[in-house]
C-alpha atoms as a PDB file:
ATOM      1  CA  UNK A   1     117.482  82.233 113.721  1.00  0.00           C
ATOM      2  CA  UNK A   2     117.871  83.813 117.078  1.00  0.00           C
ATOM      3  CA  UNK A   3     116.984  81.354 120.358  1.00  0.00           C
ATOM      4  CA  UNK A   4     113.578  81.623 121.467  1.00  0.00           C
ATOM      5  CA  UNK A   5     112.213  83.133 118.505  1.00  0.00           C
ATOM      6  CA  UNK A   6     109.936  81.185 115.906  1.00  0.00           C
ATOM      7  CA  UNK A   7     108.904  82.691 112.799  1.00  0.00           C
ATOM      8  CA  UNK A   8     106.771  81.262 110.452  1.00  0.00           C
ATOM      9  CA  UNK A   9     107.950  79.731 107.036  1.00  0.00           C
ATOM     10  CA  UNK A  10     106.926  78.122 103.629  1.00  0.00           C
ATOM     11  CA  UNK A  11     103.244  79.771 102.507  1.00  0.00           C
ATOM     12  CA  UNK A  12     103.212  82.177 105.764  1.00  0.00           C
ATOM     13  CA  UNK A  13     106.632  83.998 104.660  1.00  0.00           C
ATOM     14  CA  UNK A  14     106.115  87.503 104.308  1.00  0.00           C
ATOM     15  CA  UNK A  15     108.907  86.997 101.525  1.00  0.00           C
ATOM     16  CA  UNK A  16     106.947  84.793  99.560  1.00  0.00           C
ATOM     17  CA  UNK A  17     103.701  86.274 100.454  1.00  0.00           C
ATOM     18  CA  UNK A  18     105.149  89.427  98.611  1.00  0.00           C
ATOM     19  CA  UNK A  19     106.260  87.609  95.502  1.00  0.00           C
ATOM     20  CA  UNK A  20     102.886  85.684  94.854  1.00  0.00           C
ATOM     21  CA  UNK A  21     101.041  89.407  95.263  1.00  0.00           C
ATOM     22  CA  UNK A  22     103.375  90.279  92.754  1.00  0.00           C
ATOM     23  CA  UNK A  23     103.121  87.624  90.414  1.00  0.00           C
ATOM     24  CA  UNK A  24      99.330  87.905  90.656  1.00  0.00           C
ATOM     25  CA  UNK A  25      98.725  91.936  90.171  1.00  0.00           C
ATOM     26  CA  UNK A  26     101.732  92.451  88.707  1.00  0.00           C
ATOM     27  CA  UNK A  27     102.426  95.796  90.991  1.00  0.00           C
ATOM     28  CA  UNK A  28     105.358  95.825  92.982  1.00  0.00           C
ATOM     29  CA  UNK A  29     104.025  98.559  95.503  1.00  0.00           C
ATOM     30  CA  UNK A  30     100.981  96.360  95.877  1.00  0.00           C
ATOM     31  CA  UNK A  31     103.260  93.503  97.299  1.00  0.00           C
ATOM     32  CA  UNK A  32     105.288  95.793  99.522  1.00  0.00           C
ATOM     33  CA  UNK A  33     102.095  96.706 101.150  1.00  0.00           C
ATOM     34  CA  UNK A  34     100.932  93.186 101.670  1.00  0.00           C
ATOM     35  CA  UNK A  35     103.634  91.712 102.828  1.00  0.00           C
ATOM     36  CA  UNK A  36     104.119  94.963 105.242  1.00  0.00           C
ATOM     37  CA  UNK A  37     100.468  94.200 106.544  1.00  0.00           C
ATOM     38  CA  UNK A  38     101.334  90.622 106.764  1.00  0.00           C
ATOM     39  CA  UNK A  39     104.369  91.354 108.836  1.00  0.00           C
ATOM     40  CA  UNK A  40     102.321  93.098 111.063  1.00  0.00           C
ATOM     41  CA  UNK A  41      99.568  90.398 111.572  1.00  0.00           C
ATOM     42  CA  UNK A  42     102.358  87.787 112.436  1.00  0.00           C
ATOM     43  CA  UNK A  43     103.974  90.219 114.824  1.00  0.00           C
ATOM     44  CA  UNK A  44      99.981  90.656 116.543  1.00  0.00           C
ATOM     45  CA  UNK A  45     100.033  86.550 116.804  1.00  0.00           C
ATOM     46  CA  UNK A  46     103.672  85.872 117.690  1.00  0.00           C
ATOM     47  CA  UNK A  47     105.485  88.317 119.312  1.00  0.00           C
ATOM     48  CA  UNK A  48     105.553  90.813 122.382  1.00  0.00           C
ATOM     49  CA  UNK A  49     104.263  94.511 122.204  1.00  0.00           C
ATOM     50  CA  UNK A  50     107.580  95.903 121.857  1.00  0.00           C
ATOM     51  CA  UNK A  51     107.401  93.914 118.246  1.00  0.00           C
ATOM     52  CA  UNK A  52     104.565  94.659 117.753  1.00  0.00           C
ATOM     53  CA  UNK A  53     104.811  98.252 118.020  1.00  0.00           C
ATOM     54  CA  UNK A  54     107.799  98.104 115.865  1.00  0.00           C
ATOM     55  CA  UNK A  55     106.832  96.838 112.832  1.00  0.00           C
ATOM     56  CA  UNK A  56     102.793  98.827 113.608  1.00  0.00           C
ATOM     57  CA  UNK A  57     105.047 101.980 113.101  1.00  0.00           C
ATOM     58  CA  UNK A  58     107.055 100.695 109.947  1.00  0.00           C
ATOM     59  CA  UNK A  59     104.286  99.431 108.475  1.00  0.00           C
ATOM     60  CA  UNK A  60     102.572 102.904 109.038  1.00  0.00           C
ATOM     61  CA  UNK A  61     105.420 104.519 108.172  1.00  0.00           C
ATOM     62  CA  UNK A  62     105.476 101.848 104.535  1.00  0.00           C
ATOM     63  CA  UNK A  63     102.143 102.997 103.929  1.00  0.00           C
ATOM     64  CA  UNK A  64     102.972 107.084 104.693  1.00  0.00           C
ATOM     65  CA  UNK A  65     105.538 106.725 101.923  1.00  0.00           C
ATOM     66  CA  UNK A  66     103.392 104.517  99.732  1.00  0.00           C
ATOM     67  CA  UNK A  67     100.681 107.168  99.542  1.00  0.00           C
ATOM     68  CA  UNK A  68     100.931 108.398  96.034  1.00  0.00           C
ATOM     69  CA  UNK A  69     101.652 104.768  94.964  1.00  0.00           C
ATOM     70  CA  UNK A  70      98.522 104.047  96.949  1.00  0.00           C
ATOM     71  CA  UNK A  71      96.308 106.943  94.930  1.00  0.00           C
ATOM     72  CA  UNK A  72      97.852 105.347  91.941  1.00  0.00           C
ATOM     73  CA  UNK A  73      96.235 101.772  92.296  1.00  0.00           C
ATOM     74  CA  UNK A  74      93.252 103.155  93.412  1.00  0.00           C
ATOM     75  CA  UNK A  75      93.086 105.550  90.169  1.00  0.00           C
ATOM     76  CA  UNK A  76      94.322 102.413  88.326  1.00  0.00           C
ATOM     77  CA  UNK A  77      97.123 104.189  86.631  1.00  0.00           C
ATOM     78  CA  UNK A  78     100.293 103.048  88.811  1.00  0.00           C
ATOM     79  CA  UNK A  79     102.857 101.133  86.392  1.00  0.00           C
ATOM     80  CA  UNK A  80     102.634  97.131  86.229  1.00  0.00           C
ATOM     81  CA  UNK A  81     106.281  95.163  86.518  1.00  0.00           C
ATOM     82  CA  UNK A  82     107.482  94.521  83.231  1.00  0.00           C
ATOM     83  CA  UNK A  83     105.901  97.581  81.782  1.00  0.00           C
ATOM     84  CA  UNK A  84     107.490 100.260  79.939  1.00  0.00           C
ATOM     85  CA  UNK A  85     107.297 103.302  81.443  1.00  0.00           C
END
Protein backbone atom coordinates (compact mmCIF):
# COMPACT_ATOMS: atom_id res chain seq x y z
CA UNK A 1 0.00 0.00 0.00
CA UNK A 2 1.34 3.31 -1.07
CA UNK A 3 1.53 6.25 1.92
CA UNK A 4 -1.39 8.33 2.07
CA UNK A 5 -3.61 6.19 0.23
CA UNK A 6 -6.52 4.08 1.91
CA UNK A 7 -8.47 1.71 0.03
CA UNK A 8 -11.17 -0.12 1.23
CA UNK A 9 -11.04 -3.94 2.13
CA UNK A 10 -13.00 -7.11 3.26
CA UNK A 11 -16.88 -6.82 1.73
CA UNK A 12 -15.99 -3.34 -0.14
CA UNK A 13 -13.10 -5.07 -2.35
CA UNK A 14 -13.78 -4.66 -5.82
CA UNK A 15 -11.94 -8.18 -5.95
CA UNK A 16 -14.35 -9.83 -3.94
CA UNK A 17 -17.21 -7.79 -5.03
CA UNK A 18 -16.46 -9.42 -8.52
CA UNK A 19 -16.29 -12.98 -7.29
CA UNK A 20 -19.65 -12.93 -5.25
CA UNK A 21 -21.38 -11.38 -8.72
CA UNK A 22 -19.92 -14.27 -10.14
CA UNK A 23 -20.81 -16.85 -7.86
CA UNK A 24 -24.36 -15.47 -7.83
CA UNK A 25 -25.17 -15.07 -11.83
CA UNK A 26 -22.75 -17.24 -12.78
CA UNK A 27 -21.48 -14.73 -15.77
CA UNK A 28 -18.09 -13.70 -15.71
CA UNK A 29 -18.67 -10.48 -17.92
CA UNK A 30 -21.41 -9.61 -15.47
CA UNK A 31 -18.75 -9.42 -12.60
CA UNK A 32 -16.20 -7.53 -14.67
CA UNK A 33 -18.78 -4.91 -15.08
CA UNK A 34 -19.65 -4.67 -11.45
CA UNK A 35 -16.69 -4.62 -10.02
CA UNK A 36 -15.58 -1.94 -12.88
CA UNK A 37 -18.66 0.22 -11.67
CA UNK A 38 -17.68 -0.43 -8.17
CA UNK A 39 -14.18 0.76 -8.79
CA UNK A 40 -15.51 3.75 -10.02
CA UNK A 41 -17.92 4.58 -7.08
CA UNK A 42 -14.94 4.14 -4.58
CA UNK A 43 -12.74 6.32 -6.72
CA UNK A 44 -16.04 9.18 -6.60
CA UNK A 45 -15.82 8.72 -2.52
CA UNK A 46 -12.07 8.38 -1.98
CA UNK A 47 -9.91 9.79 -4.27
CA UNK A 48 -8.98 13.08 -6.26
CA UNK A 49 -10.35 13.91 -9.84
CA UNK A 50 -7.32 12.85 -11.50
CA UNK A 51 -8.53 9.17 -10.09
CA UNK A 52 -11.40 9.66 -10.69
CA UNK A 53 -11.17 10.44 -14.21
CA UNK A 54 -8.96 7.52 -14.61
CA UNK A 55 -10.76 4.73 -13.76
CA UNK A 56 -14.43 6.97 -15.31
CA UNK A 57 -12.50 6.37 -18.66
CA UNK A 58 -11.50 2.60 -18.02
CA UNK A 59 -14.56 1.80 -16.80
CA UNK A 60 -16.10 3.42 -20.01
CA UNK A 61 -13.68 2.05 -21.94
CA UNK A 62 -14.66 -1.84 -19.88
CA UNK A 63 -18.04 -1.25 -20.86
CA UNK A 64 -17.12 -0.08 -24.83
CA UNK A 65 -15.49 -3.50 -25.09
CA UNK A 66 -18.15 -5.31 -23.09
CA UNK A 67 -20.85 -4.25 -25.54
CA UNK A 68 -21.69 -7.42 -27.31
CA UNK A 69 -21.24 -9.25 -23.95
CA UNK A 70 -23.61 -6.59 -22.71
CA UNK A 71 -26.40 -7.36 -25.71
CA UNK A 72 -25.78 -10.89 -24.71
CA UNK A 73 -27.14 -10.69 -21.01
CA UNK A 74 -29.68 -8.53 -21.99
CA UNK A 75 -30.86 -11.13 -24.84
CA UNK A 76 -30.17 -13.76 -22.12
CA UNK A 77 -28.04 -15.87 -24.33
CA UNK A 78 -24.34 -14.94 -23.10
CA UNK A 79 -22.58 -18.28 -21.77
CA UNK A 80 -22.74 -19.05 -17.84
CA UNK A 81 -19.13 -20.17 -16.12
CA UNK A 82 -18.96 -23.72 -16.08
CA UNK A 83 -20.97 -24.11 -19.20
CA UNK A 84 -20.07 -25.86 -22.24
CA UNK A 85 -19.87 -23.87 -24.99
Amino acid sequence: MMKGIWIPSGPLCKDSMGRDVAFLTRYSSAAALCAALFSFAVALLFFAWPVQAMVGFMTLLMIWRHRENIQRLKNRTESKIGQKG
